[in-house]
PDB file of N, CA and C in Angstrom:
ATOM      1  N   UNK A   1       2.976   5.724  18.351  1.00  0.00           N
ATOM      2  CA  UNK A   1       2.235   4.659  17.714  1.00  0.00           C
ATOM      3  C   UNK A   1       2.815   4.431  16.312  1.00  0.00           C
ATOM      4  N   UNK A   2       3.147   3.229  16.062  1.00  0.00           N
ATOM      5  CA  UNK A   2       3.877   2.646  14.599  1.00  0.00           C
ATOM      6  C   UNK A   2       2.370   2.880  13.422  1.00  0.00           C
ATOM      7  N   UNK A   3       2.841   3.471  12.488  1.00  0.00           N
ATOM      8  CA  UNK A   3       1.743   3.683  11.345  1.00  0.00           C
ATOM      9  C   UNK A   3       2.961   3.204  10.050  1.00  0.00           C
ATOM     10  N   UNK A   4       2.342   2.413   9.491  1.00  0.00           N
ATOM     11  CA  UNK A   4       2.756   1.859   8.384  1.00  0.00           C
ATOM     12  C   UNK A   4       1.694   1.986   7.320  1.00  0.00           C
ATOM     13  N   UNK A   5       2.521   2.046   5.274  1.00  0.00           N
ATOM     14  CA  UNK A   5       1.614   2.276   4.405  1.00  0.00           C
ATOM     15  C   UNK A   5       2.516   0.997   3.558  1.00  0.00           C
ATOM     16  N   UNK A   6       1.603  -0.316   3.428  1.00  0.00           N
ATOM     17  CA  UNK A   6       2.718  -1.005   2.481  1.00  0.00           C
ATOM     18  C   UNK A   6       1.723  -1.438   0.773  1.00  0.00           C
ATOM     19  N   UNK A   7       2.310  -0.929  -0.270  1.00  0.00           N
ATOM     20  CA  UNK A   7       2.028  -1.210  -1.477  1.00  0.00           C
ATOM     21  C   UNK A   7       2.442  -2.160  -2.196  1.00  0.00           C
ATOM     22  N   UNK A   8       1.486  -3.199  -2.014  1.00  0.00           N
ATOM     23  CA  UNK A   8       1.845  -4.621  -2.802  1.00  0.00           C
ATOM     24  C   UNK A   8       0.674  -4.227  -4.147  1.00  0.00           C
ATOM     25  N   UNK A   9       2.220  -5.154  -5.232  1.00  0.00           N
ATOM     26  CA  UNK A   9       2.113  -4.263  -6.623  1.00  0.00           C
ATOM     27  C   UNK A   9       2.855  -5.979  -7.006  1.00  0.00           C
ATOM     28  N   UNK A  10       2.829  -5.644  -8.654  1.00  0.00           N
ATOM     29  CA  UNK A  10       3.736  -7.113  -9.110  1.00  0.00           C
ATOM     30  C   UNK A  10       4.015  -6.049 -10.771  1.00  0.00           C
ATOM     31  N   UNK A  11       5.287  -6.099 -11.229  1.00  0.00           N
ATOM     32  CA  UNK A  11       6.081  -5.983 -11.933  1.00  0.00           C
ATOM     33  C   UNK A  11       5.331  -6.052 -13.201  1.00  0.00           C
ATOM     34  N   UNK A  12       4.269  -7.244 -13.899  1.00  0.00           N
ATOM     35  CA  UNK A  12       3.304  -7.458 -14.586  1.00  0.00           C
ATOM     36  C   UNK A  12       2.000  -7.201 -14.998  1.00  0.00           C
ATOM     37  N   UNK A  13       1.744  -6.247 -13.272  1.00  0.00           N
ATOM     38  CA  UNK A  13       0.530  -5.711 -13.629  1.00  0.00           C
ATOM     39  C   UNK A  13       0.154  -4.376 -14.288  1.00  0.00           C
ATOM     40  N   UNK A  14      -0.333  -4.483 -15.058  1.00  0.00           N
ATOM     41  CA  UNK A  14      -0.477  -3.109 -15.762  1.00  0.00           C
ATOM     42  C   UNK A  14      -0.983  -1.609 -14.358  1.00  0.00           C
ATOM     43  N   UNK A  15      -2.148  -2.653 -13.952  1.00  0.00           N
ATOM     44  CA  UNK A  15      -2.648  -1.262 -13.195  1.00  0.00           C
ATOM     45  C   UNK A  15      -1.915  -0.784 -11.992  1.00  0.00           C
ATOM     46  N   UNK A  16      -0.617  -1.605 -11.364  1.00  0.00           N
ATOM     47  CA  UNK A  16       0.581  -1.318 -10.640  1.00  0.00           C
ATOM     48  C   UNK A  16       0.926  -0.061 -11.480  1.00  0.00           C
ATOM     49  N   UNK A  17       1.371  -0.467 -12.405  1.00  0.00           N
ATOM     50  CA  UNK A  17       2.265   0.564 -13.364  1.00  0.00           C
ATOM     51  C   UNK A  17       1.611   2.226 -13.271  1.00  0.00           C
ATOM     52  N   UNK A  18       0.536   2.047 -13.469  1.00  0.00           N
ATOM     53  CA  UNK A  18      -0.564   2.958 -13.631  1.00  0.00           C
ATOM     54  C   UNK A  18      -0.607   3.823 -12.366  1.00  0.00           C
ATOM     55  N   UNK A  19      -0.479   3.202 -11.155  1.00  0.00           N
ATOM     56  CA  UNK A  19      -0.585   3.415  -9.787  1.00  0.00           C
ATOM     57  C   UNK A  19       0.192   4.062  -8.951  1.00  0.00           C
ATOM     58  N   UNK A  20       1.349   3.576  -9.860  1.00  0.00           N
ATOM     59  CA  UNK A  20       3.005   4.115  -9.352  1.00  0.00           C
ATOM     60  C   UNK A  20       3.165   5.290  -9.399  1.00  0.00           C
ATOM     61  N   UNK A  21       3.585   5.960 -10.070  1.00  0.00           N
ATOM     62  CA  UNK A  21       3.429   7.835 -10.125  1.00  0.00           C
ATOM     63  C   UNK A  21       2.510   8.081  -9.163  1.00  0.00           C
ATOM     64  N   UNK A  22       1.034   7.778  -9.271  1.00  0.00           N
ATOM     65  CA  UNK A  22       0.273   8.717  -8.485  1.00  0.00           C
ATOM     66  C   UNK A  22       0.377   8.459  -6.962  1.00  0.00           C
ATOM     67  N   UNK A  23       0.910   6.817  -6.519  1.00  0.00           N
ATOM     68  CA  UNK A  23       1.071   6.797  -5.272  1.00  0.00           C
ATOM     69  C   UNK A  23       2.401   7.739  -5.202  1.00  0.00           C
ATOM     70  N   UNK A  24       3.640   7.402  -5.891  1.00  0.00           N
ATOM     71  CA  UNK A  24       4.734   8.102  -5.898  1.00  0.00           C
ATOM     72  C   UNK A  24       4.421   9.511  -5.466  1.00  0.00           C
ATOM     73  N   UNK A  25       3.488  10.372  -5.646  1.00  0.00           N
ATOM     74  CA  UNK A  25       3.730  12.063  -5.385  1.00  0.00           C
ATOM     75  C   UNK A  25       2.759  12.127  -4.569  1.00  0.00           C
ATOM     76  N   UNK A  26       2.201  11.171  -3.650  1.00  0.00           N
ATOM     77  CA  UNK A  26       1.919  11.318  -2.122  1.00  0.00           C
ATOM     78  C   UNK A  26       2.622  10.888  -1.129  1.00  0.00           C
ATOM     79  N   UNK A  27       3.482   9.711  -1.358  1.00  0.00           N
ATOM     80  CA  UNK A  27       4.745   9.504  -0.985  1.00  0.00           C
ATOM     81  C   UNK A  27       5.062  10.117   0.008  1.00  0.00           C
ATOM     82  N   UNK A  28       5.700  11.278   0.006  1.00  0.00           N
ATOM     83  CA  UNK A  28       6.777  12.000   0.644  1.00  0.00           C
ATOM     84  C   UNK A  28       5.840  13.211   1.747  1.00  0.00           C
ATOM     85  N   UNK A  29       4.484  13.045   1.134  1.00  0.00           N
ATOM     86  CA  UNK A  29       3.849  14.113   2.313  1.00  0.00           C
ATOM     87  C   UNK A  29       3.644  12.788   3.378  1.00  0.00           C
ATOM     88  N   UNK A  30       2.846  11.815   3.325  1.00  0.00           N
ATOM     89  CA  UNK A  30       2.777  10.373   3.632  1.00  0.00           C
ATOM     90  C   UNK A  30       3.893  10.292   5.114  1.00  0.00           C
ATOM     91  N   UNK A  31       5.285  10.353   4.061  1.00  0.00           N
ATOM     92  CA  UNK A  31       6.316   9.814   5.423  1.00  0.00           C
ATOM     93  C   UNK A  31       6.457  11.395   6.414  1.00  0.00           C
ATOM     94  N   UNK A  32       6.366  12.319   5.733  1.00  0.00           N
ATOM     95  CA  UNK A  32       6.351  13.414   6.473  1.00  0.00           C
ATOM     96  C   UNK A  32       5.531  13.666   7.970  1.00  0.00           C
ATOM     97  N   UNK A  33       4.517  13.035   7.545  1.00  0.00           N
ATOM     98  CA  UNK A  33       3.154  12.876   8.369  1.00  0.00           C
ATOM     99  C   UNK A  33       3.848  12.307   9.454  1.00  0.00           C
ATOM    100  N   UNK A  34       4.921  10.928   9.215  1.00  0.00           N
ATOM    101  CA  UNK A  34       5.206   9.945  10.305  1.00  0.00           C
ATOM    102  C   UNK A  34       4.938   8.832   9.641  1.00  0.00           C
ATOM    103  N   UNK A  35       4.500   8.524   8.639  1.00  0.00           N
ATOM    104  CA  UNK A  35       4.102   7.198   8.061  1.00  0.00           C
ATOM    105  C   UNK A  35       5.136   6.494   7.825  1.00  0.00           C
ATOM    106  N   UNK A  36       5.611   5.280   8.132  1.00  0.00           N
ATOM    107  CA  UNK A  36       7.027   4.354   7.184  1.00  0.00           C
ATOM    108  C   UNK A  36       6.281   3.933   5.733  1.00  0.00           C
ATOM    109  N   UNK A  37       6.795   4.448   4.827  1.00  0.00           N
ATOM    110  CA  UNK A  37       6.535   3.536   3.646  1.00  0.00           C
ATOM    111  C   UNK A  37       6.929   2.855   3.301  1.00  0.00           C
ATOM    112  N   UNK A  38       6.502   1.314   2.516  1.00  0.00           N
ATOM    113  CA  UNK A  38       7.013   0.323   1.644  1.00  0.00           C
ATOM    114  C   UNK A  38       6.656  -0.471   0.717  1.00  0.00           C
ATOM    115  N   UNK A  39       6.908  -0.400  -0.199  1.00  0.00           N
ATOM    116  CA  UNK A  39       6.786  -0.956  -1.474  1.00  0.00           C
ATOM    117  C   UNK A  39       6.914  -2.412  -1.740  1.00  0.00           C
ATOM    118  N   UNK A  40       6.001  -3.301  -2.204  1.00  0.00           N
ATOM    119  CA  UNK A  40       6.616  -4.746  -2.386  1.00  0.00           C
ATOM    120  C   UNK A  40       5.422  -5.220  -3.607  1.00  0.00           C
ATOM    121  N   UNK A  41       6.410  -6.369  -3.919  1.00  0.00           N
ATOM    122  CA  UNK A  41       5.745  -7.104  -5.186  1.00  0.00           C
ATOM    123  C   UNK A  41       5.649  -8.599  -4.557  1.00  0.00           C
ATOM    124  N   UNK A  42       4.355  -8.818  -4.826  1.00  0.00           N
ATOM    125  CA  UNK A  42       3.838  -9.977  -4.473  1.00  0.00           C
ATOM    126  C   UNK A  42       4.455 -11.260  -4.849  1.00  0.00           C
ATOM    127  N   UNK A  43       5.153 -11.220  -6.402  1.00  0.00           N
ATOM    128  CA  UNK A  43       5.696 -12.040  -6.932  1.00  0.00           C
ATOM    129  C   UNK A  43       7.190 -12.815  -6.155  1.00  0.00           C
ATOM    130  N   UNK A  44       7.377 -12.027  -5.130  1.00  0.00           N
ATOM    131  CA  UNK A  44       9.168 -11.828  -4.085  1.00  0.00           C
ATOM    132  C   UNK A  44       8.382 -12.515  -2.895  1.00  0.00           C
ATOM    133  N   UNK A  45       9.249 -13.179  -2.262  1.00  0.00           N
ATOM    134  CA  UNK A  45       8.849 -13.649  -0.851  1.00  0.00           C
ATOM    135  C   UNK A  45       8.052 -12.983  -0.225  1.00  0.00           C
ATOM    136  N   UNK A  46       8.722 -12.153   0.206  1.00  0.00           N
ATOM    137  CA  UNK A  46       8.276 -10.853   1.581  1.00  0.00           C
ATOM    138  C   UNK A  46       6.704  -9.967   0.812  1.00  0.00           C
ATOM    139  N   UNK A  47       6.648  -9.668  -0.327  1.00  0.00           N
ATOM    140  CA  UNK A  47       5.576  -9.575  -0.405  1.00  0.00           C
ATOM    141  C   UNK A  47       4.715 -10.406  -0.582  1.00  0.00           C
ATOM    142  N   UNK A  48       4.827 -11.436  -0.910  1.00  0.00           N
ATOM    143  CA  UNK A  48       3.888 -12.802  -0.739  1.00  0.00           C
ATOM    144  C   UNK A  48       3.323 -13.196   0.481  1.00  0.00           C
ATOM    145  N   UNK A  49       4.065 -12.614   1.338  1.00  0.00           N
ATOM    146  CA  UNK A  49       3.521 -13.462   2.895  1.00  0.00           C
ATOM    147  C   UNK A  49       2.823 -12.179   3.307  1.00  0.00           C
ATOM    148  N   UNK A  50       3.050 -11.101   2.949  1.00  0.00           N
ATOM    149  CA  UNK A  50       2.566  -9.725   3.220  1.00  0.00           C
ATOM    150  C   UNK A  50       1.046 -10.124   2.814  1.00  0.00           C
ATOM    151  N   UNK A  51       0.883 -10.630   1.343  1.00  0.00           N
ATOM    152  CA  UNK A  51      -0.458 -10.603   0.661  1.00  0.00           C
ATOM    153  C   UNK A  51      -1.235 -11.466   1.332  1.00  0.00           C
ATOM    154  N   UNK A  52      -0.220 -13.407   1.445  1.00  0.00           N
ATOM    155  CA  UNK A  52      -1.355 -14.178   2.850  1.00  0.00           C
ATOM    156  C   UNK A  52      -1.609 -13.531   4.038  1.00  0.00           C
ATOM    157  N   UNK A  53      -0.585 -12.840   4.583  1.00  0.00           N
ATOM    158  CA  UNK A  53      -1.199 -12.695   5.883  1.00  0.00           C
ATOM    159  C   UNK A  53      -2.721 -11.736   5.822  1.00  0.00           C
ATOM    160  N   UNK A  54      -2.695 -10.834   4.498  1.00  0.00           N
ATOM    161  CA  UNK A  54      -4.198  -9.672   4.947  1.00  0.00           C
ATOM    162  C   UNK A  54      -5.003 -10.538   3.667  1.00  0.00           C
ATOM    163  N   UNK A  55      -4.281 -12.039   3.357  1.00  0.00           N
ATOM    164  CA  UNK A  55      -5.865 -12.115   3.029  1.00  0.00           C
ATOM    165  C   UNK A  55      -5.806 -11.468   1.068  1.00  0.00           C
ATOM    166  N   UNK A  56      -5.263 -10.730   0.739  1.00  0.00           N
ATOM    167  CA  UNK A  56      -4.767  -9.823  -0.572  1.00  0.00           C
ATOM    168  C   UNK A  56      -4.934 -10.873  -1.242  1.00  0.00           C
ATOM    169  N   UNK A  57      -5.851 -10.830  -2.506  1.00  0.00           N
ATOM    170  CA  UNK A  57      -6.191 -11.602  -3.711  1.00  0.00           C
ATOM    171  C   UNK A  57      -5.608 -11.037  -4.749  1.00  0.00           C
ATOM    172  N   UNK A  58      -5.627  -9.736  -5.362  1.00  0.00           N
ATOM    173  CA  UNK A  58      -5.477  -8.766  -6.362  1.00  0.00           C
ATOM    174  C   UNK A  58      -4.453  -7.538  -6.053  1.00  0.00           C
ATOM    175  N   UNK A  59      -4.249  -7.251  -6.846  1.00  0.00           N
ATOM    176  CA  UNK A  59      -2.981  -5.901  -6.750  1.00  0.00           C
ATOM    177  C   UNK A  59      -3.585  -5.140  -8.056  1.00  0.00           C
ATOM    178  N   UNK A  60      -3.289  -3.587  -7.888  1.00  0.00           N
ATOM    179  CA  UNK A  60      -2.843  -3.078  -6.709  1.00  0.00           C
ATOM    180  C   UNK A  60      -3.539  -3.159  -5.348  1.00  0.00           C
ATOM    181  N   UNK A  61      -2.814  -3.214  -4.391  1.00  0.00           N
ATOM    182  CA  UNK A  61      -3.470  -3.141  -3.008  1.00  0.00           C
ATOM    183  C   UNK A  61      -2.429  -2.560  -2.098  1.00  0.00           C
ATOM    184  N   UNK A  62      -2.804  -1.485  -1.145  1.00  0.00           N
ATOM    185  CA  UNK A  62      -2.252  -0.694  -0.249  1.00  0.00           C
ATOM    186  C   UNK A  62      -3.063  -1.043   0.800  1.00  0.00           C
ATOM    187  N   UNK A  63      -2.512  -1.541   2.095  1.00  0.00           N
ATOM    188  CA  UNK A  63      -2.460  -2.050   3.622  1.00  0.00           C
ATOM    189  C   UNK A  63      -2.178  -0.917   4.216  1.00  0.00           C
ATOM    190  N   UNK A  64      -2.737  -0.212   4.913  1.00  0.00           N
ATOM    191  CA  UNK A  64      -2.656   1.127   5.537  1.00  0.00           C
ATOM    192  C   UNK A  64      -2.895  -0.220   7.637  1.00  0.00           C
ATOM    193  N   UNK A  65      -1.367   0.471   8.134  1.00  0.00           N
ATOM    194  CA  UNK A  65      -1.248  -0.627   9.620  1.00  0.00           C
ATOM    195  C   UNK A  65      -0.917   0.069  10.407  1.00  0.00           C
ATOM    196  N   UNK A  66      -1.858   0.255  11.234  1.00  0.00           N
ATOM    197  CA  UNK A  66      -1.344   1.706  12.601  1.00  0.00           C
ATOM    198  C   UNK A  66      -1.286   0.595  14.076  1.00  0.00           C
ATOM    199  N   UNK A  67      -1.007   0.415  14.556  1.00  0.00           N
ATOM    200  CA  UNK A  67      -0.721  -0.410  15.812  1.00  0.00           C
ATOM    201  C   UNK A  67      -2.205  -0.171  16.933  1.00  0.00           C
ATOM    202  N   UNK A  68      -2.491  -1.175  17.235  1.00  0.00           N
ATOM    203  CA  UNK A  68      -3.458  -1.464  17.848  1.00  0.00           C
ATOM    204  C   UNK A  68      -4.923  -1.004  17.470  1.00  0.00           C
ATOM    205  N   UNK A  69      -4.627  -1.216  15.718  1.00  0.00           N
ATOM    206  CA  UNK A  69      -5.880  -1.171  15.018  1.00  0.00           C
ATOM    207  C   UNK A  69      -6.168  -2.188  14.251  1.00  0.00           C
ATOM    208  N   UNK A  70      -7.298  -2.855  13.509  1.00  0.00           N
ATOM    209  CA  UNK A  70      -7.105  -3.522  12.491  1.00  0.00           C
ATOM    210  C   UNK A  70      -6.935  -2.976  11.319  1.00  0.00           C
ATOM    211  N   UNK A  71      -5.996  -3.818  10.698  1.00  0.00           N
ATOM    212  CA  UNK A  71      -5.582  -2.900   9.121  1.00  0.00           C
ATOM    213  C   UNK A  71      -6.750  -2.858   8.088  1.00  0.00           C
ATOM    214  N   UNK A  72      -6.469  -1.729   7.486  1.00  0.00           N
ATOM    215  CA  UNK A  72      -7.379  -1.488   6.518  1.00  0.00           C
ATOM    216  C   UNK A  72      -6.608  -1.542   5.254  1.00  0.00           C
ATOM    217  N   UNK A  73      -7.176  -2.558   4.056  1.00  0.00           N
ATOM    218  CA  UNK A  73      -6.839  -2.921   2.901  1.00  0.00           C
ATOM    219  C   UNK A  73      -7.905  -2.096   1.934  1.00  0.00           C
ATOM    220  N   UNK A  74      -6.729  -1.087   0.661  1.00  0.00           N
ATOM    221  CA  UNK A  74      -7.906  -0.143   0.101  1.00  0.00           C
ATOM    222  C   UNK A  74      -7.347  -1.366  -1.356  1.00  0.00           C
ATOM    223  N   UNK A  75      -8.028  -1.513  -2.077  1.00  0.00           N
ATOM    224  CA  UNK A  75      -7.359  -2.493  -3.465  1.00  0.00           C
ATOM    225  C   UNK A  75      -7.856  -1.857  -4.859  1.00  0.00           C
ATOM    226  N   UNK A  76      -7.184  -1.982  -5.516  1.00  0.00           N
ATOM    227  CA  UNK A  76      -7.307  -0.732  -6.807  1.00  0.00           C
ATOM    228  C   UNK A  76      -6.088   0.455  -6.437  1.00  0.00           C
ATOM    229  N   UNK A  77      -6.201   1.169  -7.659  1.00  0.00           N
ATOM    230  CA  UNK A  77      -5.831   2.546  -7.776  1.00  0.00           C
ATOM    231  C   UNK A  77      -6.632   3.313  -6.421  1.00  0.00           C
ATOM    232  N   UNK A  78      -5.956   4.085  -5.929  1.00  0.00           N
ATOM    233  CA  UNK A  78      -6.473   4.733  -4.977  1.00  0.00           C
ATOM    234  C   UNK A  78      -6.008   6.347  -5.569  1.00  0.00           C
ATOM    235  N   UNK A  79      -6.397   7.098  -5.629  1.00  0.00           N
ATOM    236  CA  UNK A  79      -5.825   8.841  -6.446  1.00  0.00           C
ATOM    237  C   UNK A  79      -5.942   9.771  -5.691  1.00  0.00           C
ATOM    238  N   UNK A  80      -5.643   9.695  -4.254  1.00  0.00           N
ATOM    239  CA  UNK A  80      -5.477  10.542  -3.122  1.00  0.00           C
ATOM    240  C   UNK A  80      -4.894  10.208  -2.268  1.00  0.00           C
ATOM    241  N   UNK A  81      -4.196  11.131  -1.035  1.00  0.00           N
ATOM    242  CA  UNK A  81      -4.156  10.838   0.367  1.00  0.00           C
ATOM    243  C   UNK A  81      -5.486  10.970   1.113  1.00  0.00           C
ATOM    244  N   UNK A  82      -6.514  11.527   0.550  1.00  0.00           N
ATOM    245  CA  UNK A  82      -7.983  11.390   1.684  1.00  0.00           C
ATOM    246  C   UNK A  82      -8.306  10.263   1.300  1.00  0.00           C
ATOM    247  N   UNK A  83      -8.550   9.833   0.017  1.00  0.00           N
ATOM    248  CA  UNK A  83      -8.772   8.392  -0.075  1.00  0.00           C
ATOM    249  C   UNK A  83      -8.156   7.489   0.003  1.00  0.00           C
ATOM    250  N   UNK A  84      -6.994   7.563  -0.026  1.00  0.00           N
ATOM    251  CA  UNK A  84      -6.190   6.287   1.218  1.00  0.00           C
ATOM    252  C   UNK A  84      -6.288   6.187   2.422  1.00  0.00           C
ATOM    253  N   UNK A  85      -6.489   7.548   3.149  1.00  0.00           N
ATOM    254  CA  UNK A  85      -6.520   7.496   4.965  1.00  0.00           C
ATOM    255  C   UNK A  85      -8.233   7.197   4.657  1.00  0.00           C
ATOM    256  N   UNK A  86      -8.809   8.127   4.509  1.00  0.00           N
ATOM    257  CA  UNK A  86     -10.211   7.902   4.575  1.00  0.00           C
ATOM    258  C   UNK A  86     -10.133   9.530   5.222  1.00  0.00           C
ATOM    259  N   UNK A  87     -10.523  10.221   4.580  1.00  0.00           N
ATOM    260  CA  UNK A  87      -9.952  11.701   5.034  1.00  0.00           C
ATOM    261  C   UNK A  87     -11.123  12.676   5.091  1.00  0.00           C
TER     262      UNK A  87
END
């Protein structure tokens, strides 16, 4: 089953900035798990259509997409892996 974690962020936002490190050092347990990670800024194509398609008003926002589920959008700082999966 495809599990995807994608972090739409924009270059300008302060609380991106803020967000970065702490998503950064869950990161790597994340892909370990099996997760694909990816990073995008709303301000770039590909994250723009990322943000219409779920609907994404505000950043930060992390799209957590496991296949034959509906995605779950957490928005804000999130300061865990239990509180990103829902753990």
């Amino acid at each position: 089953m495809a599990k995807k974690i994608v972090k739409l962020s924009s270059e300008s936002c302060a609380p991106c900035k803020q967000y970065e490190p702490i998503f950064n050092s869950f990161k790597a347990e994340l892909e370990s798990s099996g997760w694909t990670i990816e990073t995008l800024d709303v301000t770039e194509v590909r994250g723009g259509a990322y943000a219409q398609k779920y609907g994404v008003r505000g950043v930060p926002a992390t799209l957590i997409i496991e296949e034959g589920q509906d995605p779950i959008i957490k928005m804000g700082v999130v300061d865990s892996i239990a509180d990103l999966l829902d753990l």
